[in-house]
Protein backbone atom coordinates (compact mmCIF):
# COMPACT_ATOMS: atom_id res chain seq x y z
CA UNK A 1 -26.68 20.62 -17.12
CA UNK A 2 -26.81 17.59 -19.04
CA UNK A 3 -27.96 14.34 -17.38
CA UNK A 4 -26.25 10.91 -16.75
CA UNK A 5 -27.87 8.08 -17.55
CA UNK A 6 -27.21 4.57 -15.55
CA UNK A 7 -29.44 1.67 -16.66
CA UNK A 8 -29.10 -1.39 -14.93
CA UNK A 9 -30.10 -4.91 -15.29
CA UNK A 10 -29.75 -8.65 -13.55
CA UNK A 11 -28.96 -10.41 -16.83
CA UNK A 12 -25.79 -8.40 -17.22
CA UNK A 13 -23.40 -9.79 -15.42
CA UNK A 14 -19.55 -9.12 -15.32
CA UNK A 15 -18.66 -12.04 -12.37
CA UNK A 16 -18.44 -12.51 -8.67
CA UNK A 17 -17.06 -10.10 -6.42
CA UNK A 18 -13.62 -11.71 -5.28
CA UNK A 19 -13.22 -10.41 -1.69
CA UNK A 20 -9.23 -10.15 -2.50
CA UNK A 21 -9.89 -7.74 -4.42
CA UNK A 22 -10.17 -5.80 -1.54
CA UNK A 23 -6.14 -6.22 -0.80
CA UNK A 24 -3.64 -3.99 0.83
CA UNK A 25 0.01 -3.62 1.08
CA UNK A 26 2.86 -3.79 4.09
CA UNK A 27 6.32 -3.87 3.05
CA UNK A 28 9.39 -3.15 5.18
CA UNK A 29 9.92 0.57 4.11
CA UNK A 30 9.82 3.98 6.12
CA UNK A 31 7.17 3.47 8.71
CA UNK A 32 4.75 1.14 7.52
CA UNK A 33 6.26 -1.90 10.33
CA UNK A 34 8.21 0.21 12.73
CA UNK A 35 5.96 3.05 14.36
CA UNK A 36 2.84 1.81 11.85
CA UNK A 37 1.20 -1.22 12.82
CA UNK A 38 4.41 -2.12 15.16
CA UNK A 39 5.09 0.24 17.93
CA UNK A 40 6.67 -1.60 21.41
CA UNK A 41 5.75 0.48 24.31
CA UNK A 42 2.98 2.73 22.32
CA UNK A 43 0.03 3.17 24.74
CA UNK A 44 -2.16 1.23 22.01
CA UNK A 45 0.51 -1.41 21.78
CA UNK A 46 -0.59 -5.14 22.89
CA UNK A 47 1.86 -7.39 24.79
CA UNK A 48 3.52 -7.81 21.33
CA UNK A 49 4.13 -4.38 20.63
CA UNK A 50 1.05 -4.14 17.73
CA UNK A 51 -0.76 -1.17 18.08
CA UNK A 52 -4.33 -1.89 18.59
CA UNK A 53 -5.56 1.61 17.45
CA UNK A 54 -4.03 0.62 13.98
CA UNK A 55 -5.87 -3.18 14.06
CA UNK A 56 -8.93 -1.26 14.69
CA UNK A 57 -8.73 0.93 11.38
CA UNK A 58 -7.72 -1.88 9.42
CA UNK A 59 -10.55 -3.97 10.53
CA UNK A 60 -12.87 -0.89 9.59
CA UNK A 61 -11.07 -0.75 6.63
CA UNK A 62 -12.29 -3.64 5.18
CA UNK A 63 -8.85 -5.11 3.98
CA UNK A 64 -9.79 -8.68 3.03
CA UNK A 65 -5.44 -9.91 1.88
CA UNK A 66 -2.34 -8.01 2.67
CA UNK A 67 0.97 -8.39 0.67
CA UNK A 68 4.21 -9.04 2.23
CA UNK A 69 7.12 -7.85 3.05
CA UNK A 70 7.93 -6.11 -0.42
CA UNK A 71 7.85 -4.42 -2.66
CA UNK A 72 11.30 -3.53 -3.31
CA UNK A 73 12.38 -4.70 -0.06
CA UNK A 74 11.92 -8.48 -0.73
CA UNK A 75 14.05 -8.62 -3.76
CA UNK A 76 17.39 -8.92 -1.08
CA UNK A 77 15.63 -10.20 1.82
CA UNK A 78 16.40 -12.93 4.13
CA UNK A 79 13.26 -14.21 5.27
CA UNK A 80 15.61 -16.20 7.83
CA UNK A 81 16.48 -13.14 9.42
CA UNK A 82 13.00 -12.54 10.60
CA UNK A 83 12.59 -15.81 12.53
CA UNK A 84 13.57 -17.09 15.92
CA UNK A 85 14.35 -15.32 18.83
CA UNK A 86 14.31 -11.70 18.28
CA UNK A 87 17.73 -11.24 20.37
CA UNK A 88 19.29 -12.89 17.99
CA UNK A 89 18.48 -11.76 14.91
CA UNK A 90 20.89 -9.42 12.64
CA UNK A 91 20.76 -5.69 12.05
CA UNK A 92 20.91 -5.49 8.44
CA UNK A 93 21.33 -3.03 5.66
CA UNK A 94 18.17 -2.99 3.97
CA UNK A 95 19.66 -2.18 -0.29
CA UNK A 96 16.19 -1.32 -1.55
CA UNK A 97 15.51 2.05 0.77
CA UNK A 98 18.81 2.21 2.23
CA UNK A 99 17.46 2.31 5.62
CA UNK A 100 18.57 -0.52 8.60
CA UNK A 101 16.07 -3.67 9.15
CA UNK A 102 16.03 -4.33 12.80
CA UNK A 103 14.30 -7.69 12.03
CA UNK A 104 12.34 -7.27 15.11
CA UNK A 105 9.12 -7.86 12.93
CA UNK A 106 9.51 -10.54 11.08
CA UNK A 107 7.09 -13.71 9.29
CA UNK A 108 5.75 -14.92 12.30
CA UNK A 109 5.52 -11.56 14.00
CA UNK A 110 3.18 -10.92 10.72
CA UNK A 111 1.19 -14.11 10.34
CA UNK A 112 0.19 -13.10 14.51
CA UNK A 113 -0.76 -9.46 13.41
CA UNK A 114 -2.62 -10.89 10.23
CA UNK A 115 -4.54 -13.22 12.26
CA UNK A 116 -5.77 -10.54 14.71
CA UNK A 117 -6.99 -8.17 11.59
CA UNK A 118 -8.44 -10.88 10.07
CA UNK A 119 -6.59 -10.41 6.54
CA UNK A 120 -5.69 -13.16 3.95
CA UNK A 121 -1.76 -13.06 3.97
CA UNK A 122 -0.20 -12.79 0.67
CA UNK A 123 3.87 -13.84 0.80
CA UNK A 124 6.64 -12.52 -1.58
CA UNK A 125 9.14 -14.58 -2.24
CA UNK A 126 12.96 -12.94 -3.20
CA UNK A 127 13.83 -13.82 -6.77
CA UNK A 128 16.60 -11.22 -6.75
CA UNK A 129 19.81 -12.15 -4.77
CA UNK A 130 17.96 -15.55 -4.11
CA UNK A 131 16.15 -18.65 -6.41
CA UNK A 132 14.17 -21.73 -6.48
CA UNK A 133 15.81 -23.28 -3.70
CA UNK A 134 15.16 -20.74 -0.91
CA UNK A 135 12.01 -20.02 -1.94
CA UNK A 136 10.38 -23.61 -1.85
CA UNK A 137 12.93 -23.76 1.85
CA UNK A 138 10.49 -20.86 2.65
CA UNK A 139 6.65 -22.39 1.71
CA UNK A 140 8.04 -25.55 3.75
CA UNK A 141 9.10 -23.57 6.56
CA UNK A 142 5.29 -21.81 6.02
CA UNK A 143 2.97 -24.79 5.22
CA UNK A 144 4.29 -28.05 6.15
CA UNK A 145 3.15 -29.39 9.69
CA UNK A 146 6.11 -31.21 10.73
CA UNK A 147 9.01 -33.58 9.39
CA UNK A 148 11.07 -31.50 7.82
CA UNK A 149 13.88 -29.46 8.94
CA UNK A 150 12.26 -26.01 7.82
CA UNK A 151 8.92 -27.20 9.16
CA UNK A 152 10.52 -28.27 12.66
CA UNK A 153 12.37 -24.49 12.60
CA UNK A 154 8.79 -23.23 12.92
CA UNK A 155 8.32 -25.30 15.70
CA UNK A 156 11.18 -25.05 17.45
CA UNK A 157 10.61 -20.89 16.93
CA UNK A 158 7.11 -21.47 19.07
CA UNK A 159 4.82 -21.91 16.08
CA UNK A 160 2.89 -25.27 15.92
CA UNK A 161 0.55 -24.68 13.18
CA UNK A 162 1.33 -24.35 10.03
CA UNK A 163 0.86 -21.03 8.56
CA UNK A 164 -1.20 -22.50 5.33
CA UNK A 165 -0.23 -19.64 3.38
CA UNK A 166 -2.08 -19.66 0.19
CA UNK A 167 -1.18 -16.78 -2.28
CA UNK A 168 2.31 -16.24 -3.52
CA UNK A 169 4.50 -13.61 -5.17
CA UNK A 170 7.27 -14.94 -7.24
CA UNK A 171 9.52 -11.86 -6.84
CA UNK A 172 8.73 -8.06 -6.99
CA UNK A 173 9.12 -5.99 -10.23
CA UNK A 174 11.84 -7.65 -11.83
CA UNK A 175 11.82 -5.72 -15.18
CA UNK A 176 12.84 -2.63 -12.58
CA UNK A 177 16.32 -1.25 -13.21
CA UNK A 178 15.96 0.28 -9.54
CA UNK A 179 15.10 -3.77 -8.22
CA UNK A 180 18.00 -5.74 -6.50
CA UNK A 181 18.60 -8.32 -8.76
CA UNK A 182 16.63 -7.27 -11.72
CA UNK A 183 16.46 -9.16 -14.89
CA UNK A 184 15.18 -9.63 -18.93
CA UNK A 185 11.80 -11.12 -19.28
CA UNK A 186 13.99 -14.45 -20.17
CA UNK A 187 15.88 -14.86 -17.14
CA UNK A 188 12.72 -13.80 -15.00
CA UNK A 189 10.56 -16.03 -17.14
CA UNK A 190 13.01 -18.82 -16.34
CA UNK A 191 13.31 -18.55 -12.94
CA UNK A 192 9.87 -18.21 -11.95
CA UNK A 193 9.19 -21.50 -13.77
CA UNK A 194 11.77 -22.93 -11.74
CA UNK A 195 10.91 -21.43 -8.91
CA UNK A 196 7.20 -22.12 -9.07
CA UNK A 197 7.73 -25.98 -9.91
CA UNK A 198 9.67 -26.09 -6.95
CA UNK A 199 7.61 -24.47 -4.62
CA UNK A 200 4.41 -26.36 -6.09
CA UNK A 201 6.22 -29.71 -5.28
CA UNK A 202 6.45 -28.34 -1.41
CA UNK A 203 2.55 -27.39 -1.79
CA UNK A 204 0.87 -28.04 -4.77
CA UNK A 205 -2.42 -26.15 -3.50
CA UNK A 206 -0.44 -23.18 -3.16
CA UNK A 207 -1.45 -20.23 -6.14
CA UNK A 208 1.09 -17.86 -7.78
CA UNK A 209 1.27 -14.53 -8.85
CA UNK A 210 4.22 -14.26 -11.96
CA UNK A 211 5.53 -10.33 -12.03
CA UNK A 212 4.09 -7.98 -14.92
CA UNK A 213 5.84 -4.64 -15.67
CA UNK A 214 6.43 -2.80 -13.09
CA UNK A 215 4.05 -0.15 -14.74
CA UNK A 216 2.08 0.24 -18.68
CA UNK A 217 5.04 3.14 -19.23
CA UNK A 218 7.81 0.46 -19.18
CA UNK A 219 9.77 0.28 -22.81
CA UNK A 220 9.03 -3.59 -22.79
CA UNK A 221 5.78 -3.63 -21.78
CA UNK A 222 3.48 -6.40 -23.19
CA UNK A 223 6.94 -7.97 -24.72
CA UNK A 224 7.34 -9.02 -21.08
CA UNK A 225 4.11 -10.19 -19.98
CA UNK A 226 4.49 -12.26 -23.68
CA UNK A 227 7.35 -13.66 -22.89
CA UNK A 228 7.48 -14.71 -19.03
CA UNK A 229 3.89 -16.40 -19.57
CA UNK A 230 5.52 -18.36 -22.54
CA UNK A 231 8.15 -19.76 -19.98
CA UNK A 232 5.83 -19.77 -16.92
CA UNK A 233 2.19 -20.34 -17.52
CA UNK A 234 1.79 -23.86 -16.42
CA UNK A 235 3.15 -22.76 -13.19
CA UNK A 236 1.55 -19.82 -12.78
CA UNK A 237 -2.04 -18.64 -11.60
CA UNK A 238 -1.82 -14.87 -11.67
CA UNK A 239 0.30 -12.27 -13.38
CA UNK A 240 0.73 -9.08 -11.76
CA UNK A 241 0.04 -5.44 -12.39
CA UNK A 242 1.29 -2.37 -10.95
CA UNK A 243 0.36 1.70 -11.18
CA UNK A 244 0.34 4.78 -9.62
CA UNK A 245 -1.30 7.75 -10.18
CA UNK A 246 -0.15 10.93 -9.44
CA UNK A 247 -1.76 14.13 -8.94
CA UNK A 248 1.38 16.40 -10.24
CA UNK A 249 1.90 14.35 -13.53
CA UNK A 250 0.18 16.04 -16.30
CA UNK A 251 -3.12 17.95 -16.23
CA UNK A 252 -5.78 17.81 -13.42
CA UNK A 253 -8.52 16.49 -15.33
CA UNK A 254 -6.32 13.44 -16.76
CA UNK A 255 -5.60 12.46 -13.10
CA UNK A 256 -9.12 12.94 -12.28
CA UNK A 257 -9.95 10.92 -15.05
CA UNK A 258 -7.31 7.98 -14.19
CA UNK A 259 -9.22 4.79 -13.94
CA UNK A 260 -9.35 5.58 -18.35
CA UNK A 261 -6.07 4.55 -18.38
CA UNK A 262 -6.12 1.66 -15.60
CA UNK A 263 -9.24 0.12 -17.68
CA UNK A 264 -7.20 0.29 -20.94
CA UNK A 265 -4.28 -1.21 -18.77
CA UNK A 266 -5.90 -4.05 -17.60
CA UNK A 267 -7.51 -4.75 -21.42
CA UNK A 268 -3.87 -4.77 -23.00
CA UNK A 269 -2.40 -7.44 -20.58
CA UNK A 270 -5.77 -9.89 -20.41
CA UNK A 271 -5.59 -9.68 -24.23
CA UNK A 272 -1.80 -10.11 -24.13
CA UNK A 273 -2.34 -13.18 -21.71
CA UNK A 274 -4.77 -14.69 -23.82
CA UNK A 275 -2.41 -14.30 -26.79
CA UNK A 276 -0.15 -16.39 -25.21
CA UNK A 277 -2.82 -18.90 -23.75
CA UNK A 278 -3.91 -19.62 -27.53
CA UNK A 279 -0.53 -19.71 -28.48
CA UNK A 280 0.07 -22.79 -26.34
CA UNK A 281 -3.10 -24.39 -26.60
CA UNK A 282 -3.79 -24.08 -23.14
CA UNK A 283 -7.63 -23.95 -21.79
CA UNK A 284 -6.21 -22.51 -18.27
CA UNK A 285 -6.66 -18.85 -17.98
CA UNK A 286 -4.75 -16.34 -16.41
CA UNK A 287 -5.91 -13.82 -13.82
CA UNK A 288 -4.93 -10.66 -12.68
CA UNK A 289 -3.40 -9.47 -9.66
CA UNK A 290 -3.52 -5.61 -9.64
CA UNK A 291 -1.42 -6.25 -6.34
CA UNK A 292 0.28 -2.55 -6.25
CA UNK A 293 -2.12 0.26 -7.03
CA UNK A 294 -3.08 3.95 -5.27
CA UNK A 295 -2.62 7.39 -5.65
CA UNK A 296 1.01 8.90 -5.02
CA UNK A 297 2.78 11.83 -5.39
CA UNK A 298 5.74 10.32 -7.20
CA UNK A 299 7.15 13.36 -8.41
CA UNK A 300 7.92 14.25 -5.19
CA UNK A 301 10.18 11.31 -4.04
CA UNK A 302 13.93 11.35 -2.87
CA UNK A 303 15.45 8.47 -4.36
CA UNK A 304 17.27 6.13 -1.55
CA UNK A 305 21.25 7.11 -3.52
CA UNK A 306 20.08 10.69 -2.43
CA UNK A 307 19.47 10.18 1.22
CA UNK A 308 21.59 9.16 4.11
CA UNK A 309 21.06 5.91 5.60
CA UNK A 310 18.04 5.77 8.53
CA UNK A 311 17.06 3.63 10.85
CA UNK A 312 12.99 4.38 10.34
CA UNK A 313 12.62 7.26 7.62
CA UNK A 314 9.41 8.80 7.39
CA UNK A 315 9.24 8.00 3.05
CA UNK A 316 6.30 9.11 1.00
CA UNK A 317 3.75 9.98 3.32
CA UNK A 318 1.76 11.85 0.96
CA UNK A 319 -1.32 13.68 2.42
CA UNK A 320 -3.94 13.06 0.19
CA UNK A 321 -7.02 15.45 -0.54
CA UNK A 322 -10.67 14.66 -1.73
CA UNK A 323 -9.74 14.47 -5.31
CA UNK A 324 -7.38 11.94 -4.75
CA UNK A 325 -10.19 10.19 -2.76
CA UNK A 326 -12.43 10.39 -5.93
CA UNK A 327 -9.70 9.06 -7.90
CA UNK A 328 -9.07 5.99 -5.56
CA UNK A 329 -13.03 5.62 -5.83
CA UNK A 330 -13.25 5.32 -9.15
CA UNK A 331 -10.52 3.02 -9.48
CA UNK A 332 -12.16 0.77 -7.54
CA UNK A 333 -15.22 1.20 -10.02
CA UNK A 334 -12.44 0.11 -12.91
CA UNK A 335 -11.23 -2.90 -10.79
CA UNK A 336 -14.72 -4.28 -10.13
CA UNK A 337 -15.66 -3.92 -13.88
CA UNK A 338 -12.96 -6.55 -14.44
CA UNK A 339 -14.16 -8.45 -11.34
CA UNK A 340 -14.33 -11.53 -14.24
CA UNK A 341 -10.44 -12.13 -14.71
CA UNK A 342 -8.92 -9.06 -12.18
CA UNK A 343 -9.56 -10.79 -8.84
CA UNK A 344 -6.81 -9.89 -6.62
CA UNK A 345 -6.09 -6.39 -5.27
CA UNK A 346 -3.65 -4.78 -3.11
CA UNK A 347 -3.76 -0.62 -2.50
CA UNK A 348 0.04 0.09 -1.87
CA UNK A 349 0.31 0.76 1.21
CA UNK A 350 -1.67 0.30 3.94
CA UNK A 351 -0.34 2.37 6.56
CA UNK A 352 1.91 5.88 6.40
CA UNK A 353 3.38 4.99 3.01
CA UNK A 354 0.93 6.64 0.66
CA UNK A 355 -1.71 4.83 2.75
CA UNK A 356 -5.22 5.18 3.99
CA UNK A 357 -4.18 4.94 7.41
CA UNK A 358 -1.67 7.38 8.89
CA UNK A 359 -0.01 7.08 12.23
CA UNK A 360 2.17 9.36 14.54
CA UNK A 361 4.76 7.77 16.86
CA UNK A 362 3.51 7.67 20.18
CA UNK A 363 0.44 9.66 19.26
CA UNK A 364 -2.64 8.95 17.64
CA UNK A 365 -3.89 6.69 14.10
CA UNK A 366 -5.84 8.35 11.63
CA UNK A 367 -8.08 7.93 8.38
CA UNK A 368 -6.78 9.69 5.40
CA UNK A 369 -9.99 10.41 2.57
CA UNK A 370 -8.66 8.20 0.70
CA UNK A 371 -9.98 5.40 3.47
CA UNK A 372 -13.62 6.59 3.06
CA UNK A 373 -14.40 4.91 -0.82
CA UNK A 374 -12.33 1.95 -0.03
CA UNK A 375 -14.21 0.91 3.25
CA UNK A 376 -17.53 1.71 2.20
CA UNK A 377 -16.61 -0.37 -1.61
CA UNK A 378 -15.26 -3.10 0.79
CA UNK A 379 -18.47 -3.20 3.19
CA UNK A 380 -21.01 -3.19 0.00
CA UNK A 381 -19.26 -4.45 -3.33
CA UNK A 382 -20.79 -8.05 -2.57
CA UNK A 383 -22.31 -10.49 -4.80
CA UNK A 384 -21.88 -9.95 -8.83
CA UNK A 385 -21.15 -7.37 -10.53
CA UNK A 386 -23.11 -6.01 -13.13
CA UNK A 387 -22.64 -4.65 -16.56
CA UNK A 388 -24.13 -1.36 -16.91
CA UNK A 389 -25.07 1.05 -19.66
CA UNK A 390 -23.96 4.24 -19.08
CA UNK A 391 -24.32 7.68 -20.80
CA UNK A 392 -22.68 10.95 -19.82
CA UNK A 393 -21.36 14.64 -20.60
CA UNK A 394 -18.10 14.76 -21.53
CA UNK A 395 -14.81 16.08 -19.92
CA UNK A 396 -11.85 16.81 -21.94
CA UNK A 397 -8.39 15.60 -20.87
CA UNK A 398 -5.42 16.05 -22.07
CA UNK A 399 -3.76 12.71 -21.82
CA UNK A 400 -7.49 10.80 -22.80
CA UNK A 401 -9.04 13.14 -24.80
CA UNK A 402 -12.56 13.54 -24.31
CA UNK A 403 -13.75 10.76 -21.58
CA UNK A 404 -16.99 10.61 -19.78
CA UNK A 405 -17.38 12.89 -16.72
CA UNK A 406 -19.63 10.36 -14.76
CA UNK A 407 -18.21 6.64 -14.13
CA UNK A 408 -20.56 3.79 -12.49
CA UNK A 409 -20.91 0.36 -12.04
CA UNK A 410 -23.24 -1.73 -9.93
CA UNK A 411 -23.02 -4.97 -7.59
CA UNK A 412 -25.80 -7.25 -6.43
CA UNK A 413 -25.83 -9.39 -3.75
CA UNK A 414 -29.26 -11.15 -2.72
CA UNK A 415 -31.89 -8.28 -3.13
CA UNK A 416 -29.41 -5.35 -2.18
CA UNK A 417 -28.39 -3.34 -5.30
CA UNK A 418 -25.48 -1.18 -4.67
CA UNK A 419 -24.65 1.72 -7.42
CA UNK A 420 -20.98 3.07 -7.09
CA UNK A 421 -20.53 6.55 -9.06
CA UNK A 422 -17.93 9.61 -9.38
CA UNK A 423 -18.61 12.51 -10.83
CA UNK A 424 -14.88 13.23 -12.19
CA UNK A 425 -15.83 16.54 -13.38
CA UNK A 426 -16.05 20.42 -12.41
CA UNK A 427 -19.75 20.51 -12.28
CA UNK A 428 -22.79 19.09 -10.92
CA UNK A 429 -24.39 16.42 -12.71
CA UNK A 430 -27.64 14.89 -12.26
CA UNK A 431 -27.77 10.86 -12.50
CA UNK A 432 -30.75 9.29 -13.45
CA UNK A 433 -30.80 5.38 -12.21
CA UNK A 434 -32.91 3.12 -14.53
CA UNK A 435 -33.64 0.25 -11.89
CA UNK A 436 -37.30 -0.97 -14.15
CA UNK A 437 -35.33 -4.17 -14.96
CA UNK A 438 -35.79 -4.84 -11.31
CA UNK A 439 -39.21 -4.16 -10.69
CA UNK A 440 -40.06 -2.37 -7.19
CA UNK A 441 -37.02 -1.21 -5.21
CA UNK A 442 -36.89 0.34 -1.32
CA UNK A 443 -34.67 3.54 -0.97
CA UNK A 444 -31.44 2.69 0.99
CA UNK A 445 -28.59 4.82 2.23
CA UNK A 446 -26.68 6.82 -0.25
CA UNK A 447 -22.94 7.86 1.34
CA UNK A 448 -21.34 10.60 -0.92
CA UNK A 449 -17.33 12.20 -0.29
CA UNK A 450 -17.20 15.51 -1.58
CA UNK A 451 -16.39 18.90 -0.57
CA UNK A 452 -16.42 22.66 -1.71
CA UNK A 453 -12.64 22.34 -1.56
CA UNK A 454 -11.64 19.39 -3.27
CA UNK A 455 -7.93 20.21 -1.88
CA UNK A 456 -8.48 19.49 1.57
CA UNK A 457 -7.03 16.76 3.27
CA UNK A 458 -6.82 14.85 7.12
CA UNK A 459 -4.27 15.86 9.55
CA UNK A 460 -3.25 14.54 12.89
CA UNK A 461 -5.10 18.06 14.12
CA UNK A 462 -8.04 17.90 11.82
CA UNK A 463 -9.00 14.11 11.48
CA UNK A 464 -12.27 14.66 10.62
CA UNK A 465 -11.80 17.34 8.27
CA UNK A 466 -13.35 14.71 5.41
CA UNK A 467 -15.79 12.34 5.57
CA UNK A 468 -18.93 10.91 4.60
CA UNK A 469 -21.94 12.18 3.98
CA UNK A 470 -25.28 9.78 4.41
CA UNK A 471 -28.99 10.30 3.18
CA UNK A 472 -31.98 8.40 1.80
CA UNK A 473 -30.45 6.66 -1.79
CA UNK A 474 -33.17 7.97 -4.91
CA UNK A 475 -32.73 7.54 -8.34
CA UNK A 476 -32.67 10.55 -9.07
CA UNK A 477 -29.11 12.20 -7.83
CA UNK A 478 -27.24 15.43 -8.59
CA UNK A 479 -23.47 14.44 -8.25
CA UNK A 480 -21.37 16.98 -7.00
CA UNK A 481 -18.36 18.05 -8.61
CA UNK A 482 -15.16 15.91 -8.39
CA UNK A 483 -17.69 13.65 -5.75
CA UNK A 484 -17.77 9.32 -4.60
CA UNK A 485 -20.93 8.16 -4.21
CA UNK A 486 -22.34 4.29 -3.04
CA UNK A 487 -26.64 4.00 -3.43
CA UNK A 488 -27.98 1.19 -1.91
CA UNK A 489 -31.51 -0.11 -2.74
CA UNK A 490 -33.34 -3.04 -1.40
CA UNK A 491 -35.52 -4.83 -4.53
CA UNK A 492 -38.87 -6.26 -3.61
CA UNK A 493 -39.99 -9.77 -4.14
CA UNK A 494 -41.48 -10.38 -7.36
CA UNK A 495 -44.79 -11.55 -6.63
């Protein structure tokens, strides 16, 4: 076996750990709302009809911000429809998943469940079917006290306070051909400059996140990002990213090696953004938003012209296994080694669509594996993140070529150093830590997901099928195959 090496030190530094980073996902589709974390009469359902069971999972979770309500769905919505009494508020076609919005769960109903989880909210506005107008109606209706006529609807619909939403989506994948309302990069570009003045003259604390490609495949990739920052990047704050990864696409090891391509990803549109910053002379620069991201099993989906129209479909609830919980590991390792200019993050979705969490109606909530490496990188990635050095055997792909088969990166917060490693390949592989830079160190806890089947999933039967292991962290660690690990060590006063 040949060994990995991992050398670490405190004056290599990538940037602070942004706790959005640590995002997650609820849109109006299948049964993320309905039967997810909204269930009326569910015996873990509080006197609003949220199931507690679910708030409890998502609190363990670690989610830090949660996106809102789309996705695909916001590019027709009526946020309107979602306010006021909930007798009166309209059944409506939803065009995105062909499926019928009750509106029984609407913005308010969602800034009261984000309150209780203790989540960040971040709102999407609909650039699709709608502009500049309604969405600057909609941050007044949000974050004005009182004065106004959107500002006195909130009132008048039993909310005092203003909601004080900070983050802000100006639409949802708009170079989509599948999106409601999709358009060039010029027409987007446009419009979210519009938009984005407007709403800044409602709020001019407020941030905003100006759509990306939908995904790195797209034929006008880059050409986009180039060309909505020209029109937009005074108003904007963040551009967004979005990918999936799924298991079925290609060969094994590529998927397994994954967060190769998410790291090239994120270096082609901060070097694209940067492009455009020194062609404008700006000093401002632009962040990153990875604000859709998981593993999914995209191949598999039945596209919303080839169903029938559903009141609550059960769509893409993908059962995922311990590779794919190794994959969302790692890609976590890949987001925090951008921690400097990718500081917002939002797994897609947070509860039965291709989610962590996975609930049946009327019955019980469970963790999926994939729940295990984004708690635990919640709970510990604190503090900075450092810039390792890192040497390891190789695996050969077939989409990357030959990549290394161990991935790491490191975060330090006080005197607690916290090593995050996969082993991506099909045999063990011992990891040597170099910690000398540190001087004396305490052993902590190590938690590792693996398995002897690296198939097996969670079920509503077998909930525990997959979880963590815990022992004494050591620097010296054999890393099972296709295997998440987190080290902890406490460093010792210098003296």
């Amino acid at each position: 076996m040949t060994v990995a090496r991992l050398t670490l030190d405190p004056s290599f530094v990538v940037g602070p750990v942004d706790r959005r980073l640590f995002g997650s996902f609820v849109e109006h589709m299948g049964r993320c709302v309905y039967t997810g974390i909204f269930e009326p009469g569910h015996p873990r359902a509080d006197a609003d009809g949220l199931r507690t069971d679910v708030l409890d999972l998502v609190r363990e979770l670690g989610v830090t911000t949660v996106r809102y309500p789309g996705g695909n769905f916001v590019s027709a919505y009526r946020w309107e429809d979602g306010v006021g009494p909930v007798g009166d508020r309209p059944r409506r076609l939803d065009l995105a998943w062909r499926s019928i919005e009750s509106n029984a769960f609407g913005l308010n109903e969602f800034m009261r469940w984000a309150a209780l989880a203790g989540v960040e909210p971040m709102m999407a506005v609909n650039l699709g079917t709608r502009g500049a107008a309604e969405a600057a109606e909609l941050v007044e209706y949000c974050n004005l006290a009182d004065g106004t006529a959107a500002a006195d609807l909130r009132r008048k619909h039993g909310v005092a306070r203003p909601h004080d939403i900070r983050l802000w989506c100006l639409g949802n994948e708009m170079d989509g051909p599948w999106q409601i309302g999709s358009r060039t990069a010029e027409e987007y570009g446009r419009l979210a400059a519009q938009a984005g003045h407007a709403m800044k003259r409602v709020d001019p604390s407020i941030e905003l996140v100006a759509c990306g490609s939908s995904d790195a495949d797209m034929p006008t990739f880059a050409a986009w990002e180039a060309t909505v920052l020209e029109q937009a990047y005074d108003q904007v704050d963040y551009l967004s990213l979005h990918t999936y990864y799924d298991p079925e696409r290609g060969d094994e090891a590529s998927f397994r090696a994954s967060a190769v391509h998410l790291d090239g990803y994120v270096d082609d549109v901060l070097a694209t953004a940067d492009h455009v910053r020194a062609r404008l002379r700006r000093t401002k620069r632009i962040r990153l938003a990875l604000d859709e991201w998981n593993v999914w099993y995209k191949s598999r989906l039945v596209e919303p012209e080839d169903r029938g129209i559903e009141d609550t479909p059960a769509l893409i609830e993908d059962d995922f296994t311990v590779t794919d919980a190794m994959v969302v590991g790692n890609l976590l390792i890949s987001m925090l080694r951008h921690a400097d200019r990718l500081t917002v993050g939002c797994q897609a979705q947070l509860v039965n669509i291709i989610a962590p969490i996975r609930t049946a109606p009327g019955g019980p909530a469970w963790r999926q594996t994939i729940f295990h490496p984004f708690a635990q990188t919640a709970r510990l990635a604190r503090g900075t993140v450092l810039r390792p050095a890192l040497t390891a055997p190789l695996m050969t792909t077939g989409r990357f070529g030959d990549v290394p088969a161990v991935d790491a990166v490191a975060t330090l917060d006080g005197r607690t150093l916290t090593v995050f490693a996969v082993n991506r390949g099909t045999e063990p592989i011992p990891l040597h830590l170099d910690l000398r830079a540190f001087g004396g160190h305490r052993p902590g806890e190590h938690l590792v997901l693996a398995n002897d089947d690296p198939h097996l999933s969670n079920t509503a039967e077998h909930p525990e099928r997959v979880t963590l292991g815990s022992s004494r962290s050591t620097t010296e660690v054999l890393l099972a195959p296709v295997s998440w690990h987190a080290l902890s060590f406490t460093l010792e006063e210098r003296q």
